[in-house]
Protein backbone atom coordinates (compact mmCIF):
# COMPACT_ATOMS: atom_id res chain seq x y z
CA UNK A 1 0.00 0.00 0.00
CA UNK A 2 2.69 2.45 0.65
CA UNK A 3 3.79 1.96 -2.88
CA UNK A 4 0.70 2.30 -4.31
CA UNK A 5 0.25 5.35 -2.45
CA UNK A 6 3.58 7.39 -3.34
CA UNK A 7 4.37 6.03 -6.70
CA UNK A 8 0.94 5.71 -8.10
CA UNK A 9 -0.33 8.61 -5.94
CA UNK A 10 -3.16 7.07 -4.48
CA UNK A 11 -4.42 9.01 -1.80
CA UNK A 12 -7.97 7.91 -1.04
CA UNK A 13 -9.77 4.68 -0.21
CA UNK A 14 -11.81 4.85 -3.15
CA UNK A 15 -8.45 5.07 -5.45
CA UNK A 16 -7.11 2.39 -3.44
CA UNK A 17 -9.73 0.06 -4.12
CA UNK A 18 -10.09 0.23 -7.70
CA UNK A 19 -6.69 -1.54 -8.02
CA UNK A 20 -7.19 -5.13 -8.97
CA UNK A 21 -4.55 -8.45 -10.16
CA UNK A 22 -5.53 -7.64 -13.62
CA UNK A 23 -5.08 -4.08 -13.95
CA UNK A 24 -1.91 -3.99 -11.82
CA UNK A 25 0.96 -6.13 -13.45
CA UNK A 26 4.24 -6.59 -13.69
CA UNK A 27 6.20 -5.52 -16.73
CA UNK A 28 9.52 -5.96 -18.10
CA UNK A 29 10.85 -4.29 -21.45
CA UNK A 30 14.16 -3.42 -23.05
CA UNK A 31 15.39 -0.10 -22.76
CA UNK A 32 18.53 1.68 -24.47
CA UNK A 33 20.67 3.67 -22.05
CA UNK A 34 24.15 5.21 -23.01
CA UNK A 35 25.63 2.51 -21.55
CA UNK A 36 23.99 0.34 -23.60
CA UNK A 37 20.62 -2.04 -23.96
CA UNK A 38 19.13 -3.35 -20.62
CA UNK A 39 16.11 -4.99 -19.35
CA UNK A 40 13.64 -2.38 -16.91
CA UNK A 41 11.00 -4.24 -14.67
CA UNK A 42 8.48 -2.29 -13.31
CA UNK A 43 5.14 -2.60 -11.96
CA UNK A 44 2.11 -0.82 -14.20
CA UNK A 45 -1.14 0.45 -12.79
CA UNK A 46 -3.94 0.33 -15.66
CA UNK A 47 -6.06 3.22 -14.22
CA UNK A 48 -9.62 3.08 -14.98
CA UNK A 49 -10.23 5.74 -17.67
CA UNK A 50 -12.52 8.75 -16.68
CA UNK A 51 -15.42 8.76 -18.62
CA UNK A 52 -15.77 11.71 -20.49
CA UNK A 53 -18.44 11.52 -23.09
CA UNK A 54 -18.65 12.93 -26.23
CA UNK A 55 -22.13 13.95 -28.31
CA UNK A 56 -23.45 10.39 -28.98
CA UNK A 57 -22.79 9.66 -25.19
CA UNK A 58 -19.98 6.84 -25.75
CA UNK A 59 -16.25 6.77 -26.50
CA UNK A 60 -14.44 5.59 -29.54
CA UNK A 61 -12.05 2.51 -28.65
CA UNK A 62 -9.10 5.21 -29.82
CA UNK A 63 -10.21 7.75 -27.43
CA UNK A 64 -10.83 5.31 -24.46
CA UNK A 65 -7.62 4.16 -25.05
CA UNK A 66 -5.70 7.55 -25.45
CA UNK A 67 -7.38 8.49 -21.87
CA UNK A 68 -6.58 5.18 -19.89
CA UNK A 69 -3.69 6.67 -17.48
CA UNK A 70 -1.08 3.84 -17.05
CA UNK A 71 1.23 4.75 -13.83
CA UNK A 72 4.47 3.09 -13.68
CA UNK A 73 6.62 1.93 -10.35
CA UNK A 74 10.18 0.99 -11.44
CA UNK A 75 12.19 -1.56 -10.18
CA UNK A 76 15.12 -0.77 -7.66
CA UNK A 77 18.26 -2.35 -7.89
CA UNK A 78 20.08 -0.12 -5.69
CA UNK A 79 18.23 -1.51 -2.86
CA UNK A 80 15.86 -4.71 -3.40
CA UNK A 81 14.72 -3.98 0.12
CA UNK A 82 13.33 -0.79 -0.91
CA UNK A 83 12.02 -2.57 -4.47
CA UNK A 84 8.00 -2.66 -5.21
CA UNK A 85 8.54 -4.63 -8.21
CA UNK A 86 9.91 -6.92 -5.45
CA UNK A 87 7.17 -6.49 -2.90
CA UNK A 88 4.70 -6.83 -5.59
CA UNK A 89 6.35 -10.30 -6.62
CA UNK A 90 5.94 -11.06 -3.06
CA UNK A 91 2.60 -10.09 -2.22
CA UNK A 92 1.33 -12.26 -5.11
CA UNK A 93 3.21 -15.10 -3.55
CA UNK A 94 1.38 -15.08 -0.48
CA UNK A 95 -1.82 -14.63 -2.16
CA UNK A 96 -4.37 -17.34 -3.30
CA UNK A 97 -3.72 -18.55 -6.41
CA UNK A 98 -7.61 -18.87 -7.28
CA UNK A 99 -7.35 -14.90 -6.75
CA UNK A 100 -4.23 -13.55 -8.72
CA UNK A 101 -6.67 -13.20 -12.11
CA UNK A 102 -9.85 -11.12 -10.46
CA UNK A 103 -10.67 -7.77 -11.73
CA UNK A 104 -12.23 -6.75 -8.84
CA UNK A 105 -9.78 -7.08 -5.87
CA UNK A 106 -5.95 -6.20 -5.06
CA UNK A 107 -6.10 -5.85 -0.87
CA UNK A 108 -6.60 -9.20 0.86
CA UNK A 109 -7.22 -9.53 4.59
CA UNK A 110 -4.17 -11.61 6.59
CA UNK A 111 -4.84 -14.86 7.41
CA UNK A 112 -5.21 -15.01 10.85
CA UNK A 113 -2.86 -17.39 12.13
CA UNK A 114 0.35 -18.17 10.41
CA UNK A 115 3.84 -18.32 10.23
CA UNK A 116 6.51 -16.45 8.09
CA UNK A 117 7.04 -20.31 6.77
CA UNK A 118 3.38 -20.87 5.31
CA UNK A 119 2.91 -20.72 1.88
CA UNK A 120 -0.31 -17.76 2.04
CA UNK A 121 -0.12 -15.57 4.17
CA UNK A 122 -3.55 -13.90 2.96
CA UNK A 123 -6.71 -14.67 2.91
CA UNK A 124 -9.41 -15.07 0.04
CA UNK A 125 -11.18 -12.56 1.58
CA UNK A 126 -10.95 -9.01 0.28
CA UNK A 127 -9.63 -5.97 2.69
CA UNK A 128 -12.74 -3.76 4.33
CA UNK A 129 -13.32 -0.26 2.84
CA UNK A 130 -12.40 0.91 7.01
CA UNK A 131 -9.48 -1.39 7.39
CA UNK A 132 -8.10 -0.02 4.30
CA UNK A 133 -8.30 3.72 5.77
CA UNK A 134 -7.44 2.97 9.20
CA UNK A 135 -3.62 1.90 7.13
CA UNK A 136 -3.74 4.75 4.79
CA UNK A 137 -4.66 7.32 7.42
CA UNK A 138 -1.21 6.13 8.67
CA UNK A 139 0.74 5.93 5.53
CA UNK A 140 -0.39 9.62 4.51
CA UNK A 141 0.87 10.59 7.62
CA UNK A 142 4.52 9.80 7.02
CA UNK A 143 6.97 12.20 5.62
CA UNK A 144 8.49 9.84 2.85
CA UNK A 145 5.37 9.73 0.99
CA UNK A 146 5.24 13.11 -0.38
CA UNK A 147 9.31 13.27 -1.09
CA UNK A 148 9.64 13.35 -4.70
CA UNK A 149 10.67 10.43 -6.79
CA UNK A 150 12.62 10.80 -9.99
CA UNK A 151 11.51 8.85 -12.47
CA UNK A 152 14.20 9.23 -15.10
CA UNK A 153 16.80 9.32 -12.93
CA UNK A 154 16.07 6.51 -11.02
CA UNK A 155 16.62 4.38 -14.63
CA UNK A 156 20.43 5.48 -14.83
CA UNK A 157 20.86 5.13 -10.94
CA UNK A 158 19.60 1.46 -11.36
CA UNK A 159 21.28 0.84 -13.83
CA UNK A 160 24.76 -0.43 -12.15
């Protein structure tokens, strides 16, 4: 969630919730740099589009497209314990399998008893709207959240 919430720049619960396993996923792509061609990982959020409608009260497939924001976390090899491609790779591992291809959830409650050995760690039962602002109340209180990010820069840092 903290993540979502400073890369993404989620800020409320109802943001929040519209994530899902099929419109957040992970990407990898090659990318030219002056030191040459290297694979970038990264972690895309498919935003739902807003729907702005024209005179016949629907959008074109072009248009919808053209107004889908996609927001992009990057990968960070300077410090994998700092990485949300790595988190995110995580998360999903702890998750239900029977879940990782709904449109309709991301957040999963913990399951309540278990051990850092146990294969899930979450349930199959989605986060509450109130559990899910109790954490970002928290998270949008810390400092780091609002620092900026660079997004180009971070490439050529992670790079080495």
């Amino acid at each position: 969630m903290f993540f979502n919430t400073k890369f993404f720049g989620l800020q409320t619960a109802d943001e929040h919730m519209q994530l899902s396993f099929t419109n957040v996923v992970r990407q990898a792509r090659k990318c030219t740099t002056p030191r040459g061609t290297t694979k970038v990982v990264s972690i895309r959020y498919y935003a739902p589009a807003k729907q702005k409608k024209g005179r016949d009260g629907g959008l074109g497939k072009r248009k919808r497209e053209e107004e889908t924001p996609i927001l992009e976390q990057r990968e960070n090899r300077m410090n994998p314990l700092r990485c949300p491609v790595k988190f995110y790779e995580f998360y999903l591992s702890k998750c239900p399998e029977s879940l990782r291809n709904r449109s309709d959830v991301f957040y999963l409650q913990p399951e309540r008893s278990c051990i850092a050995e146990s294969p899930l760690w979450y349930s199959v039962i989605p986060m509450d709207r109130s559990m899910l602002e109790s954490m970002l109340n928290r998270l949008l209180a810390v400092r780091e959240i609002y620092e900026e990010h660079s997004r180009a820069g971070g490439l050529d840092d992670d790079m080495d």
